[in-house]
PDB file of N, CA and C in Angstrom:
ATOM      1  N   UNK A   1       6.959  -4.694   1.017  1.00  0.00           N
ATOM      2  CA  UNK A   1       5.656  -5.324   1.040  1.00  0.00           C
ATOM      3  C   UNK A   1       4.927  -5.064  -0.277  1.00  0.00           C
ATOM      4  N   UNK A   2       4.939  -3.771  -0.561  1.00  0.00           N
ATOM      5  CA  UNK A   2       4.372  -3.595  -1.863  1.00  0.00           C
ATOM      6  C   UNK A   2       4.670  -3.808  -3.117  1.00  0.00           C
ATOM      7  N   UNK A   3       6.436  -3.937  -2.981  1.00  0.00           N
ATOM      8  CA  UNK A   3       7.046  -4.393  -4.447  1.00  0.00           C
ATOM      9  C   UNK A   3       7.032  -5.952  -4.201  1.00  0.00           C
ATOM     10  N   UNK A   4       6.598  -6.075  -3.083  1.00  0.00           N
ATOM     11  CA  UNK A   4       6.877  -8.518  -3.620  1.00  0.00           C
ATOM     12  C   UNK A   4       5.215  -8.156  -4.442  1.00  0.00           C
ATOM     13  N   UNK A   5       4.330  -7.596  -4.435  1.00  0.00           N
ATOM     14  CA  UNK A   5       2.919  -7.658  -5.058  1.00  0.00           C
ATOM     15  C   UNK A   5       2.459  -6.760  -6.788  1.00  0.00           C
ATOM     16  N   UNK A   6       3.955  -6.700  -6.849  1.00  0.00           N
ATOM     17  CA  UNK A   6       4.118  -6.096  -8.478  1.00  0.00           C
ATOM     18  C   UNK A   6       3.974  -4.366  -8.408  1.00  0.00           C
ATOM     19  N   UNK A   7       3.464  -3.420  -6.767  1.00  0.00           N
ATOM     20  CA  UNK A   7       3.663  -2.898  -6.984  1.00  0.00           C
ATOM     21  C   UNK A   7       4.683  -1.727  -7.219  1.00  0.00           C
ATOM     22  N   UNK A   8       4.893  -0.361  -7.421  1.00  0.00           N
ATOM     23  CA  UNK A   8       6.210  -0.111  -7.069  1.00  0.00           C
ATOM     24  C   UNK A   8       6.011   1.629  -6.713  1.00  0.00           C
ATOM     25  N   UNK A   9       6.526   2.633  -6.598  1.00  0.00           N
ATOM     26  CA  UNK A   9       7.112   3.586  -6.440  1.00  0.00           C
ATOM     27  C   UNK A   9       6.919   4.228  -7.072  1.00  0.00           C
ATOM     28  N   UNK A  10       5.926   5.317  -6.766  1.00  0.00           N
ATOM     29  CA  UNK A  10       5.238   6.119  -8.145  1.00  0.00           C
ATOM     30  C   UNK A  10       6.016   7.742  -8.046  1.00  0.00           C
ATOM     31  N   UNK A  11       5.620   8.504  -6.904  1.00  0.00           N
ATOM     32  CA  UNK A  11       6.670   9.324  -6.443  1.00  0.00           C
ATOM     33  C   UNK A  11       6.670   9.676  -5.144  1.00  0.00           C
ATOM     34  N   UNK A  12       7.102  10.750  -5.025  1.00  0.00           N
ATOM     35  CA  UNK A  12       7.404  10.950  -3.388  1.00  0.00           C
ATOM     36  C   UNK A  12       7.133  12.547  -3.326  1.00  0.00           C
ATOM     37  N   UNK A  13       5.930  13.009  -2.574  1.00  0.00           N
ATOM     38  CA  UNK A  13       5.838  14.356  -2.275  1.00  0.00           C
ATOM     39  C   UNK A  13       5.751  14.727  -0.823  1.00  0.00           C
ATOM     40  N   UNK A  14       6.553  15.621  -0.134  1.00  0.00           N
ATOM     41  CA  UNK A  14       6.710  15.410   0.999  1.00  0.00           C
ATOM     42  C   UNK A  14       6.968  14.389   1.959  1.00  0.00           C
ATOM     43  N   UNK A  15       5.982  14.133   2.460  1.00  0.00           N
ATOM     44  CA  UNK A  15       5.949  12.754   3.299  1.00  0.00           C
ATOM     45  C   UNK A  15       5.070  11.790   2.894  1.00  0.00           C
ATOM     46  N   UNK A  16       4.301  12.055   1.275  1.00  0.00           N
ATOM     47  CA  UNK A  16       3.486  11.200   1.328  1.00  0.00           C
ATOM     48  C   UNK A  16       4.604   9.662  -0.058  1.00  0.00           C
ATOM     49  N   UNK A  17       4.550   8.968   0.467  1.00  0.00           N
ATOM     50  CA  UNK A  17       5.259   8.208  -0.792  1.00  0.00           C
ATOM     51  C   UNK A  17       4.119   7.563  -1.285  1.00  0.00           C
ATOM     52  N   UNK A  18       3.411   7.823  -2.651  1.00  0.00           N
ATOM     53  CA  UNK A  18       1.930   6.825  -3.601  1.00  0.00           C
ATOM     54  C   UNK A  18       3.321   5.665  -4.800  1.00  0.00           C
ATOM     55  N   UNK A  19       2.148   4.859  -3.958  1.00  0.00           N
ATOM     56  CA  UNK A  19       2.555   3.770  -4.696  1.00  0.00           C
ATOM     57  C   UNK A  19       1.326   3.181  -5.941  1.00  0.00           C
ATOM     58  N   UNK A  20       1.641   2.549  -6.734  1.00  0.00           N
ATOM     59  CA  UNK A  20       0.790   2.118  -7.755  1.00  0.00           C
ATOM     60  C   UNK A  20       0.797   0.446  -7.887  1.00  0.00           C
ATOM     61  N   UNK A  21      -0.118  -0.247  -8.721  1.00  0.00           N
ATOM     62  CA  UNK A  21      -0.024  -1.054  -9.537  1.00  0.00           C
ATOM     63  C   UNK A  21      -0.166  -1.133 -10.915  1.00  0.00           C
ATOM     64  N   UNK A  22      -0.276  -0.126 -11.012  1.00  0.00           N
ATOM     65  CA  UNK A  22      -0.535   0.460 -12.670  1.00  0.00           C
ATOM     66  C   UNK A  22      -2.090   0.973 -12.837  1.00  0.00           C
ATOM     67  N   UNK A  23      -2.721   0.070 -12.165  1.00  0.00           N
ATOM     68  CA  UNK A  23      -4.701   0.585 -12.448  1.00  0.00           C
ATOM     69  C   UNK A  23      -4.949   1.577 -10.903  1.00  0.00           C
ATOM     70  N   UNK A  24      -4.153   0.922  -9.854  1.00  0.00           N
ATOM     71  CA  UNK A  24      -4.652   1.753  -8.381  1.00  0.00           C
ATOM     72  C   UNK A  24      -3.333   2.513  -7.991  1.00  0.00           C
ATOM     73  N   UNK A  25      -3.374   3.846  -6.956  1.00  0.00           N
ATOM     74  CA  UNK A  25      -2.827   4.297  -6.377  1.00  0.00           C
ATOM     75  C   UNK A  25      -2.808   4.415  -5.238  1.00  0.00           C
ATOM     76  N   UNK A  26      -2.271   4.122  -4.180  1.00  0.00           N
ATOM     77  CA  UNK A  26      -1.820   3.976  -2.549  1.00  0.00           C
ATOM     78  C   UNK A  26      -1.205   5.073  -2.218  1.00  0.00           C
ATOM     79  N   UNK A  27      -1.748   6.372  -1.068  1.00  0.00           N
ATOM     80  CA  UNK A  27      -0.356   7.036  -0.624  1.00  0.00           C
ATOM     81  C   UNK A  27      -0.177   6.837   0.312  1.00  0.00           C
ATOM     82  N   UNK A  28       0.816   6.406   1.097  1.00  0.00           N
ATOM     83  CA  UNK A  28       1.354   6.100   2.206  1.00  0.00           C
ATOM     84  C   UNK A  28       2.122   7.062   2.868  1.00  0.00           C
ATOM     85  N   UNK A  29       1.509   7.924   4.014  1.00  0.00           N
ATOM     86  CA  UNK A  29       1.992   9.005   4.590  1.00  0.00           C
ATOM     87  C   UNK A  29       3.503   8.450   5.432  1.00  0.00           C
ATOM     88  N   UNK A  30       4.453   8.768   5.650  1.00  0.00           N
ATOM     89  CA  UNK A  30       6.151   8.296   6.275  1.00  0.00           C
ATOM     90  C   UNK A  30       6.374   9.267   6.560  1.00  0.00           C
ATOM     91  N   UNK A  31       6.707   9.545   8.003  1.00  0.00           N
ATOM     92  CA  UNK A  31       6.968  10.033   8.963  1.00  0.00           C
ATOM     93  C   UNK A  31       8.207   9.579  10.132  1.00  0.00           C
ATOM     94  N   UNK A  32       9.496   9.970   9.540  1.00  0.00           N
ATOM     95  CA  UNK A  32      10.353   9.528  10.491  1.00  0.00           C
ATOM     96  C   UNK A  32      11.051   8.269  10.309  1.00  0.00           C
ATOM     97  N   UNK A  33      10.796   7.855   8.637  1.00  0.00           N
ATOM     98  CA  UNK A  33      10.726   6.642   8.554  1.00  0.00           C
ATOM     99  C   UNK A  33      10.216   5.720   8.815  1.00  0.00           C
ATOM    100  N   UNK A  34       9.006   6.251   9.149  1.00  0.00           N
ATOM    101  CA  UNK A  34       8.129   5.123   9.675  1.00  0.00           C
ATOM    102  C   UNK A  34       6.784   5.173   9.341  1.00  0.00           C
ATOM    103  N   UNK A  35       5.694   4.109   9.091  1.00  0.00           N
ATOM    104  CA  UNK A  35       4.289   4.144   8.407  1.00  0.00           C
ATOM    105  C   UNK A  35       3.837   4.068   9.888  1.00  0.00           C
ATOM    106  N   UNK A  36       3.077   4.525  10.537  1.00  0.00           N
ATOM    107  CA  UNK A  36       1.412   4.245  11.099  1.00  0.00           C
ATOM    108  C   UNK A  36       1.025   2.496  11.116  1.00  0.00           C
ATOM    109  N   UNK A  37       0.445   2.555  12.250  1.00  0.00           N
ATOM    110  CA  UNK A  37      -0.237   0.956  12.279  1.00  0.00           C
ATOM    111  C   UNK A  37      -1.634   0.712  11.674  1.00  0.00           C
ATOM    112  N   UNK A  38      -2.032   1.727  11.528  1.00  0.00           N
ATOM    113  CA  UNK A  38      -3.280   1.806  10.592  1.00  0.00           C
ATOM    114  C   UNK A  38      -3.290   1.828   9.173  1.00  0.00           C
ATOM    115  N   UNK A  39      -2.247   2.847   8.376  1.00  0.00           N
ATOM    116  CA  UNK A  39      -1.744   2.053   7.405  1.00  0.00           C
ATOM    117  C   UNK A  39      -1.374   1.257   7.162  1.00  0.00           C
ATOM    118  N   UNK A  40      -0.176   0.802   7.777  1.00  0.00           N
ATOM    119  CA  UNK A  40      -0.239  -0.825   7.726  1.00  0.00           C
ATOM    120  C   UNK A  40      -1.171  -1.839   7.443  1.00  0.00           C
ATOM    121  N   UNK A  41      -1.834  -1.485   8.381  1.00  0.00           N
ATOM    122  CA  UNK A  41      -3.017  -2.802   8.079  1.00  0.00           C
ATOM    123  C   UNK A  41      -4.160  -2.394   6.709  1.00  0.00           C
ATOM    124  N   UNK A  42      -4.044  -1.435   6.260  1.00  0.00           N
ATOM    125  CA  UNK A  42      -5.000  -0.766   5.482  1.00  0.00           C
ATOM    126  C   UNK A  42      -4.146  -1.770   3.783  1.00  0.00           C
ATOM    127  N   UNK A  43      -2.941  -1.186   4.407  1.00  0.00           N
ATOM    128  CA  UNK A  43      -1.768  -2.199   3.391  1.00  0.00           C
ATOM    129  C   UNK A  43      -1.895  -3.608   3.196  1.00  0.00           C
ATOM    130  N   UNK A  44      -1.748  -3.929   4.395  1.00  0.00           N
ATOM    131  CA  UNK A  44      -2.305  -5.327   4.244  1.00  0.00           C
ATOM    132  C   UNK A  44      -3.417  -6.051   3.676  1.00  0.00           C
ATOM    133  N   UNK A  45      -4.701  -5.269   4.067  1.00  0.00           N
ATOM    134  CA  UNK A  45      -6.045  -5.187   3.114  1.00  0.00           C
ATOM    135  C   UNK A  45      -6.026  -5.446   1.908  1.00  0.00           C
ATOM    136  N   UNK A  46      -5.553  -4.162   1.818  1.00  0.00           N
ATOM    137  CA  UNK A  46      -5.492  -3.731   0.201  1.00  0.00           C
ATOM    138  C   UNK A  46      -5.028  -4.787  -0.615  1.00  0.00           C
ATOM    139  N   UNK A  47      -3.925  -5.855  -0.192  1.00  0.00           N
ATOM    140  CA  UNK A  47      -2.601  -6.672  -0.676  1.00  0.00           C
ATOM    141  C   UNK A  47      -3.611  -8.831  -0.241  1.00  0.00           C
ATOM    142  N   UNK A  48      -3.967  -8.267   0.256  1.00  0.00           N
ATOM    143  CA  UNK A  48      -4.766  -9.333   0.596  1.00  0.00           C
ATOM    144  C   UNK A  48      -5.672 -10.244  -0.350  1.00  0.00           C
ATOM    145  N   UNK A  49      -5.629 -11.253  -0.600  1.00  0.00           N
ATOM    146  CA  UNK A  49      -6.443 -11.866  -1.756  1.00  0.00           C
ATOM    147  C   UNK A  49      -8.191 -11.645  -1.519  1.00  0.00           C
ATOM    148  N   UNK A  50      -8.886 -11.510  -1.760  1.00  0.00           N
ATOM    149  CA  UNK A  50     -10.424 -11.358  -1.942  1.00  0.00           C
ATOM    150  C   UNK A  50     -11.120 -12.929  -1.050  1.00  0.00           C
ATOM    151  N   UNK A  51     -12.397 -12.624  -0.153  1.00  0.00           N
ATOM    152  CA  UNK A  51     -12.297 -13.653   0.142  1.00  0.00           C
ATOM    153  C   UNK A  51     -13.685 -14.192  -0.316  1.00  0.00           C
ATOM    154  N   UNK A  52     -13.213 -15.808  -0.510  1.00  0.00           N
ATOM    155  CA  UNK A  52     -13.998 -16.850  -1.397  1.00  0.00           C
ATOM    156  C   UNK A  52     -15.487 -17.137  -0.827  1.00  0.00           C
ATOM    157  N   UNK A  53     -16.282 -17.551  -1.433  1.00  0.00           N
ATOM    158  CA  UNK A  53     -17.748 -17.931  -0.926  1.00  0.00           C
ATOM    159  C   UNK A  53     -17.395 -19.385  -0.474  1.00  0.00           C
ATOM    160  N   UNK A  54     -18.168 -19.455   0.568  1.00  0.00           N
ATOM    161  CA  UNK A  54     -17.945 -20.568   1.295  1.00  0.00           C
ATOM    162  C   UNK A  54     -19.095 -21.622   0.716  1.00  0.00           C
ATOM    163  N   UNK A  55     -19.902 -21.535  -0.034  1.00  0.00           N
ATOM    164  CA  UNK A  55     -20.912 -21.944  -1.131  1.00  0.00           C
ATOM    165  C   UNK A  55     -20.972 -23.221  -1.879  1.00  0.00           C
TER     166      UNK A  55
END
């Protein structure tokens, strides 16, 4: 999800894997192989285009 949006793989400490785009940093706690549904959607947010004035 995060590398189709240019970002990628910054490092990995424990369980947290931070991801970047070069200006922001994301850490995404993984647990079991698996993210949280709240991250997720926090992901999704984040990845989400800005929304337009209806104006």
């Amino acid at each position: 999800m995060f590398r189709d949006q240019g970002w990628w793989l910054l490092r990995i400490r424990g369980s947290h894997h931070v991801f970047t785009d070069g200006d922001r940093i994301f850490p995404v706690p993984v647990h079991h192989n698996q993210v949280k549904h709240v991250y997720f959607r926090q992901i999704e947010k984040l990845l989400s285009p800005p929304p337009q004035d209806q104006h």
